[in-house]
PDB file of N, CA and C in Angstrom:
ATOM      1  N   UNK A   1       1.526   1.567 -17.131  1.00  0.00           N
ATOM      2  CA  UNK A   1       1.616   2.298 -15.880  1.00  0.00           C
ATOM      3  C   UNK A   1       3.074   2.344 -15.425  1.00  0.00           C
ATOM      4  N   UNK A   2       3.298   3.550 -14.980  1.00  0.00           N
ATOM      5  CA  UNK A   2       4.858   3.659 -14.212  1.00  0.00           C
ATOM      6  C   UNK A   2       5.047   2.925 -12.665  1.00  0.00           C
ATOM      7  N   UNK A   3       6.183   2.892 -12.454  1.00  0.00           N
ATOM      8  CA  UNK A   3       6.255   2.042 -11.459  1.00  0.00           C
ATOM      9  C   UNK A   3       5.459   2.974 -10.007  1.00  0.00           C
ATOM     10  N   UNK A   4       5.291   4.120  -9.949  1.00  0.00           N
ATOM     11  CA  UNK A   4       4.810   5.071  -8.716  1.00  0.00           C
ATOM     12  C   UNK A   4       3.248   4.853  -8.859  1.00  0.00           C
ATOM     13  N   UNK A   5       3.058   4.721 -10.010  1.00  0.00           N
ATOM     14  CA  UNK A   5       1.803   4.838  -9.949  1.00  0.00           C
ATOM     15  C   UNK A   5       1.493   3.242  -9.786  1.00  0.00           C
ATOM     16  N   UNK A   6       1.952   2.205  -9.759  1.00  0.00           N
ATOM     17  CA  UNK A   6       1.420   1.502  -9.770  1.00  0.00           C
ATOM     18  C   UNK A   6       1.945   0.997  -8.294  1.00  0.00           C
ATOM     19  N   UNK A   7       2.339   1.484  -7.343  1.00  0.00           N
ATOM     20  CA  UNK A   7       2.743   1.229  -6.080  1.00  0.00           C
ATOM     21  C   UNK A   7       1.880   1.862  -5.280  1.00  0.00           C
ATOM     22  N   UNK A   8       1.229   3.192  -5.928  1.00  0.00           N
ATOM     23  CA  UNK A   8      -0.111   3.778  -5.434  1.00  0.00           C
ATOM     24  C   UNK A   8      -1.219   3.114  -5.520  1.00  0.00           C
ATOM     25  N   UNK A   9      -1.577   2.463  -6.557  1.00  0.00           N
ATOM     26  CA  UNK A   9      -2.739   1.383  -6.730  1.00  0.00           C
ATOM     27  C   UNK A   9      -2.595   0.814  -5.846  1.00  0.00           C
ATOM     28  N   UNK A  10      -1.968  -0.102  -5.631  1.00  0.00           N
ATOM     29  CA  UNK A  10      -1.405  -1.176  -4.750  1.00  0.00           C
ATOM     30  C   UNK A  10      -1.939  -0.819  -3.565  1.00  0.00           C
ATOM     31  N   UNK A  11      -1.415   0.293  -2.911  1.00  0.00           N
ATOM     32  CA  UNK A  11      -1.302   0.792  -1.525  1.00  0.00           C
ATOM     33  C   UNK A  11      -3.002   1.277  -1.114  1.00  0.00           C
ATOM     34  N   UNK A  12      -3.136   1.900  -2.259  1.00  0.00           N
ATOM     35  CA  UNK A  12      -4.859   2.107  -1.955  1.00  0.00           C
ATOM     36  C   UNK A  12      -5.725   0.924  -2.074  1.00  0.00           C
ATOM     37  N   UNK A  13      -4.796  -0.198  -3.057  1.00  0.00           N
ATOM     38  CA  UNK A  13      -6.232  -1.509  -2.546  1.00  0.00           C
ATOM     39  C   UNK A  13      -5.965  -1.963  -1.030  1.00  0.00           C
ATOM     40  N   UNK A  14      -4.576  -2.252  -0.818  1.00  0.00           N
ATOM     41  CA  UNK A  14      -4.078  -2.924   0.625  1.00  0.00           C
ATOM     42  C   UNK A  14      -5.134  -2.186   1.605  1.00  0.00           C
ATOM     43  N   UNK A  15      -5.213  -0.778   1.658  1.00  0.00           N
ATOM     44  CA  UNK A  15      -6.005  -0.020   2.608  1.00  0.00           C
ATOM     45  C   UNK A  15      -7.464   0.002   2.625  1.00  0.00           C
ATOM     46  N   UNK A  16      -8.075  -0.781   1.338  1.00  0.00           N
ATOM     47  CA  UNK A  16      -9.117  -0.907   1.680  1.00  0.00           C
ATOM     48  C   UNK A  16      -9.558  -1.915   1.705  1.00  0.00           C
ATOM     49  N   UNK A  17      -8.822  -3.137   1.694  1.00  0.00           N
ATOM     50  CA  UNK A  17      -8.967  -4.442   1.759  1.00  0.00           C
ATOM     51  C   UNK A  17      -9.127  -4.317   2.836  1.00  0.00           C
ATOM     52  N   UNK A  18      -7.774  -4.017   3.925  1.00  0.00           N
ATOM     53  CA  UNK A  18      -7.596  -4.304   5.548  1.00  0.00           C
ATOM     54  C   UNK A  18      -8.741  -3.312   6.387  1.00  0.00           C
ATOM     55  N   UNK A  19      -9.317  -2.686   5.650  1.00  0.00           N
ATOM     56  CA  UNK A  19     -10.116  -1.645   6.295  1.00  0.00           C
ATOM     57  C   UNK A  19     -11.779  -2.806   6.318  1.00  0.00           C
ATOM     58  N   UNK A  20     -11.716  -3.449   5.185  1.00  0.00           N
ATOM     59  CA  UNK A  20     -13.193  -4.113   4.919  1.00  0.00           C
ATOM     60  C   UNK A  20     -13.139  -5.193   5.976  1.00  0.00           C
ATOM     61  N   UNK A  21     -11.623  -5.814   6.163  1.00  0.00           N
ATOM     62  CA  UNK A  21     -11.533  -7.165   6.509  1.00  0.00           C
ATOM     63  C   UNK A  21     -11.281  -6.332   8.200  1.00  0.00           C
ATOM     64  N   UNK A  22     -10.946  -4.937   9.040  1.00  0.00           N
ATOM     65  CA  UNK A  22     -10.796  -5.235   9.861  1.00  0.00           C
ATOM     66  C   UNK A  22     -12.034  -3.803  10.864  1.00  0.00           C
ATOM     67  N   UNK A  23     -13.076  -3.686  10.430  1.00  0.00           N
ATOM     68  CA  UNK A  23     -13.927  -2.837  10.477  1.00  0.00           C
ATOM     69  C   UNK A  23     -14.804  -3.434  10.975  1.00  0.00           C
ATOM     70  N   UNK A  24     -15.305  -3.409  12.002  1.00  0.00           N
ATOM     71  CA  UNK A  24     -16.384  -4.368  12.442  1.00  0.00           C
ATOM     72  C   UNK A  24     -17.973  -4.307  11.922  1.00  0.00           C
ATOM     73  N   UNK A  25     -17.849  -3.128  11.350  1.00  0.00           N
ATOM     74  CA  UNK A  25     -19.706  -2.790  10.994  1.00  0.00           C
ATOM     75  C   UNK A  25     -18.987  -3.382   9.549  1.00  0.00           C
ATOM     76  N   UNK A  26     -18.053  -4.306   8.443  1.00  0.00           N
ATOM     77  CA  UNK A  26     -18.140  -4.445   7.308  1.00  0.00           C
ATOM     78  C   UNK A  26     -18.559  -5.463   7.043  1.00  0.00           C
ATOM     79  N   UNK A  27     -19.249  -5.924   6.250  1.00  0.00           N
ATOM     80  CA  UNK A  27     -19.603  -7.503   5.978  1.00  0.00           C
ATOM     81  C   UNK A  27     -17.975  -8.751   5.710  1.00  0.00           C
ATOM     82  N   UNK A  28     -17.092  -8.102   5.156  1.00  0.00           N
ATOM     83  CA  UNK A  28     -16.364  -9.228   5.492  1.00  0.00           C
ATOM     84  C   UNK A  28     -15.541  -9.082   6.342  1.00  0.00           C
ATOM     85  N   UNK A  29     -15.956  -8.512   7.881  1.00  0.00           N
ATOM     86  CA  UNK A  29     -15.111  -8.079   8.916  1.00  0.00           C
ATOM     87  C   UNK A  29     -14.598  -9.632   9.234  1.00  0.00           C
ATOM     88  N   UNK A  30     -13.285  -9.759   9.926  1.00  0.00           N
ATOM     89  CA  UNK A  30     -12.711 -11.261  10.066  1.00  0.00           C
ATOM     90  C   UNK A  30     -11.855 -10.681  11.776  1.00  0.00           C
ATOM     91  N   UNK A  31     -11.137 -10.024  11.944  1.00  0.00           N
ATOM     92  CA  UNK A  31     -10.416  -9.552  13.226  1.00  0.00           C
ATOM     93  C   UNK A  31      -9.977  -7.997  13.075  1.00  0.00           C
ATOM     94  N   UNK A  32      -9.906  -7.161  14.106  1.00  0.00           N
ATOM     95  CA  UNK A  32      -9.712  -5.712  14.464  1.00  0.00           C
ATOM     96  C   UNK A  32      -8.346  -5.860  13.853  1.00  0.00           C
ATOM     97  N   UNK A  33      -7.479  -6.591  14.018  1.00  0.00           N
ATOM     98  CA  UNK A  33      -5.840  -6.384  13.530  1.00  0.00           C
ATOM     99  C   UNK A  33      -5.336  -5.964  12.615  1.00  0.00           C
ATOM    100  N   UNK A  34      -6.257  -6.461  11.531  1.00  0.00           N
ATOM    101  CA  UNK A  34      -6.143  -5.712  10.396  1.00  0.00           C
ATOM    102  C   UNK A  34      -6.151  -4.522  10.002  1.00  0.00           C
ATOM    103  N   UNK A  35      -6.597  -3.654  11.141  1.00  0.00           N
ATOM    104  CA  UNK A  35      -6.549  -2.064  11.109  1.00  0.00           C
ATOM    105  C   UNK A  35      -4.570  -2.005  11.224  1.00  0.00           C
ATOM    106  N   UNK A  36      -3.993  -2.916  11.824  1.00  0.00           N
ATOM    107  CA  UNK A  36      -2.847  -2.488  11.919  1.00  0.00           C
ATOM    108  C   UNK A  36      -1.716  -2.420  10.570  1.00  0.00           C
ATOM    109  N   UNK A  37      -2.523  -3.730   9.585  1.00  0.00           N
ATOM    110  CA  UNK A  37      -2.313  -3.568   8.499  1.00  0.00           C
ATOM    111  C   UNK A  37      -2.626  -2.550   7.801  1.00  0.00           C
ATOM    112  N   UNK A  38      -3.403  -1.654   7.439  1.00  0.00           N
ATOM    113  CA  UNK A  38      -4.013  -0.325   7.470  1.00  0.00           C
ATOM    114  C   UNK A  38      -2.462   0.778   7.658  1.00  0.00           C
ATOM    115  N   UNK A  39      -2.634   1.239   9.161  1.00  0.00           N
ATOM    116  CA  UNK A  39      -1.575   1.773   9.508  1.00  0.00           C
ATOM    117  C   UNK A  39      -0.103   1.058   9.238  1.00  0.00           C
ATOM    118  N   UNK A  40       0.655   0.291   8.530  1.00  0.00           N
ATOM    119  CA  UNK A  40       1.766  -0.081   8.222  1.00  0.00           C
ATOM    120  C   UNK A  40       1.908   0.414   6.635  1.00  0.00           C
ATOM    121  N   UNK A  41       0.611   0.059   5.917  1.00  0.00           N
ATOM    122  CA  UNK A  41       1.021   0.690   4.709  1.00  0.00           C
ATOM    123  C   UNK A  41       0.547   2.309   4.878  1.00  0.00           C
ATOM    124  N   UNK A  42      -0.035   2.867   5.559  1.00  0.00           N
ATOM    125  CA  UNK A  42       0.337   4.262   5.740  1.00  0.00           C
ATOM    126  C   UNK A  42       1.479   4.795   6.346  1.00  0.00           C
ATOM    127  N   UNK A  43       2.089   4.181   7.320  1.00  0.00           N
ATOM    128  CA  UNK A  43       3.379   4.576   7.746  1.00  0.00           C
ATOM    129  C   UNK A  43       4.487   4.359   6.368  1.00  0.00           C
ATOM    130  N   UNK A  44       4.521   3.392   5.690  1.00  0.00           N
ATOM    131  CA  UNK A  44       5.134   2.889   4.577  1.00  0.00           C
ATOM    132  C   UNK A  44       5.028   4.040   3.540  1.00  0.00           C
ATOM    133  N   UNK A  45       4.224   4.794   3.344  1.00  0.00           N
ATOM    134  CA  UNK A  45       3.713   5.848   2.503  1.00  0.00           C
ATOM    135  C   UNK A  45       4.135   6.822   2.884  1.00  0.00           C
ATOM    136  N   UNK A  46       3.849   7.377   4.185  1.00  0.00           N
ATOM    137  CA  UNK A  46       4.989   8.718   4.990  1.00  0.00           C
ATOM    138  C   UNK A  46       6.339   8.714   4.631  1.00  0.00           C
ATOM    139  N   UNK A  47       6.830   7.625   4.555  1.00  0.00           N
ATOM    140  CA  UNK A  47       8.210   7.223   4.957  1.00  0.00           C
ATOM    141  C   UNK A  47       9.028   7.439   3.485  1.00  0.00           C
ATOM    142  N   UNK A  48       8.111   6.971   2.400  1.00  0.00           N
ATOM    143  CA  UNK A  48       8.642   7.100   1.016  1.00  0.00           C
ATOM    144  C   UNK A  48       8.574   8.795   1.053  1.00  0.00           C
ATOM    145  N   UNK A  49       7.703   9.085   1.667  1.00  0.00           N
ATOM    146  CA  UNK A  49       7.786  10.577   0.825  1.00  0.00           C
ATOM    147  C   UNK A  49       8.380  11.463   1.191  1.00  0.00           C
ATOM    148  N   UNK A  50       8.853  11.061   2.595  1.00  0.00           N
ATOM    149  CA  UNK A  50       9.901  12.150   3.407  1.00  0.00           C
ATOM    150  C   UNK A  50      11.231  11.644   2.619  1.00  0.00           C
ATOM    151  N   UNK A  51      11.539  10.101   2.478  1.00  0.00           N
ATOM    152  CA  UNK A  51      12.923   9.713   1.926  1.00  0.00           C
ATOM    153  C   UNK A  51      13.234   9.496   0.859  1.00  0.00           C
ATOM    154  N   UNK A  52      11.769   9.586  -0.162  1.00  0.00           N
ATOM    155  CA  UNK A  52      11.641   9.658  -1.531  1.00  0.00           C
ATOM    156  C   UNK A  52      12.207   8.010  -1.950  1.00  0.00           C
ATOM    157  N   UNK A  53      12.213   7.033  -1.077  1.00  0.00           N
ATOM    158  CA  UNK A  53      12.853   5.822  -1.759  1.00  0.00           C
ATOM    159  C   UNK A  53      11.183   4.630  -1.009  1.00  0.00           C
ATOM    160  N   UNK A  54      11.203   3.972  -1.760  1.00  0.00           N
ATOM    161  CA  UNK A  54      10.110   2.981  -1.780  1.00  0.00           C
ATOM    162  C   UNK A  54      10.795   1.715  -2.507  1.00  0.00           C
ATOM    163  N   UNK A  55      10.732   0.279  -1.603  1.00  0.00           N
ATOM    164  CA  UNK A  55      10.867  -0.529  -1.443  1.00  0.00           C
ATOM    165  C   UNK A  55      10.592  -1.528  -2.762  1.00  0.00           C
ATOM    166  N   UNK A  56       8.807  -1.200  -2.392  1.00  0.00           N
ATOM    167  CA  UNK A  56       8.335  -1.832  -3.713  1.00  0.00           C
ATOM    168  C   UNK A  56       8.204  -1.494  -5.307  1.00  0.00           C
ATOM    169  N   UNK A  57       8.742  -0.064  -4.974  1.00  0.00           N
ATOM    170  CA  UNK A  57       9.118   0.365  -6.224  1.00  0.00           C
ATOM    171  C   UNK A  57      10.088   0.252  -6.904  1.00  0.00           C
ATOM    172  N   UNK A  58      11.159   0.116  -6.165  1.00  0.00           N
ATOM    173  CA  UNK A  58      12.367  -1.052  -6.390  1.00  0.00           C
ATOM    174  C   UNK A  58      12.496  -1.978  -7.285  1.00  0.00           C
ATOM    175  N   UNK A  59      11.548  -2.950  -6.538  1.00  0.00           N
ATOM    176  CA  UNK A  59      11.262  -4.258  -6.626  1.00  0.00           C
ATOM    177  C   UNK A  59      10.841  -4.395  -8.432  1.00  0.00           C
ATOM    178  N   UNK A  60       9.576  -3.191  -8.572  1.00  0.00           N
ATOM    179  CA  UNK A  60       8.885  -3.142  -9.815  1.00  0.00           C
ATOM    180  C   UNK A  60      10.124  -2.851 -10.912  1.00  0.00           C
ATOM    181  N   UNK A  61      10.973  -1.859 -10.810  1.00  0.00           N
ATOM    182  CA  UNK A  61      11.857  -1.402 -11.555  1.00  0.00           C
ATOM    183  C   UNK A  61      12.709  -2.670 -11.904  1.00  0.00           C
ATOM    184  N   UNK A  62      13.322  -3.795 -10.452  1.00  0.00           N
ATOM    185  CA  UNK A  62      14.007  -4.490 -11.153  1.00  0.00           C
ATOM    186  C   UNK A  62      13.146  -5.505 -12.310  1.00  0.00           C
ATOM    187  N   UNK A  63      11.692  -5.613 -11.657  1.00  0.00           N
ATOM    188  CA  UNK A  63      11.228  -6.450 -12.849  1.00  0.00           C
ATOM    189  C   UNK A  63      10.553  -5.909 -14.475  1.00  0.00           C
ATOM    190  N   UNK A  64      11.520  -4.866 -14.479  1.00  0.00           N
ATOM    191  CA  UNK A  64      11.332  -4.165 -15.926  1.00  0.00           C
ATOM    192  C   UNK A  64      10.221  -3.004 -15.901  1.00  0.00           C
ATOM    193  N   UNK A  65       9.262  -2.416 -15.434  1.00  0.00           N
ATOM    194  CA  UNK A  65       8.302  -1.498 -15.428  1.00  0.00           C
ATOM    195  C   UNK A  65       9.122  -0.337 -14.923  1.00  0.00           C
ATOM    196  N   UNK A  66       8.417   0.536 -15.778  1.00  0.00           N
ATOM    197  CA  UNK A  66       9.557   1.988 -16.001  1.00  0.00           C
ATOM    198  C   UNK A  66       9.068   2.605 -15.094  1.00  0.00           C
ATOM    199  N   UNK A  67      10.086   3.771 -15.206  1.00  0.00           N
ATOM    200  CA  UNK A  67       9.755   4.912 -13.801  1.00  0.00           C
ATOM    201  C   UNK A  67       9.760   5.440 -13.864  1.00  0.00           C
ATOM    202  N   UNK A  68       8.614   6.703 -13.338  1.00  0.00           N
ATOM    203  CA  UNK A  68       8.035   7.319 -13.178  1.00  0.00           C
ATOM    204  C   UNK A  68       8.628   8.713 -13.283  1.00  0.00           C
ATOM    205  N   UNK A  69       7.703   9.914 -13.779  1.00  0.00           N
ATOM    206  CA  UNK A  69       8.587  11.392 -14.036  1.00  0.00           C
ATOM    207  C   UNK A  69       7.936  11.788 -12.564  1.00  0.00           C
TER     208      UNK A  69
END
């Protein structure tokens, strides 16, 4: 996997983790806050795509995983 795509994985589990954990009708609901986690990696996602630069994609590149066409 390229490094974009695998920063997309990522971002779509984070969102549905924090969505299970902060959803009150979910079985492993734990606190509402977690919706805010939710909205941070969607703001995080806007933000790459207007400035085309991502953080954790960075991160992946310095630890050797190639990048993306």
């Amino acid at each position: 996997m390229s490094s974009w795509q695998i920063v997309r994985v990522v971002a779509g589990f984070f969102i549905l983790l924090s969505l299970l954990l902060g959803v009150p009708g979910s079985p492993l609901f734990i606190n509402q806050w977690w919706l805010a986690f939710t909205a941070f990696v969607g703001i995080n996602l806007l933000q790459s795509g207007f400035s085309k630069w991502c953080l954790m994609e960075s991160i992946l590149r310095k630890f050797g995983v190639r990048a993306g066409c």
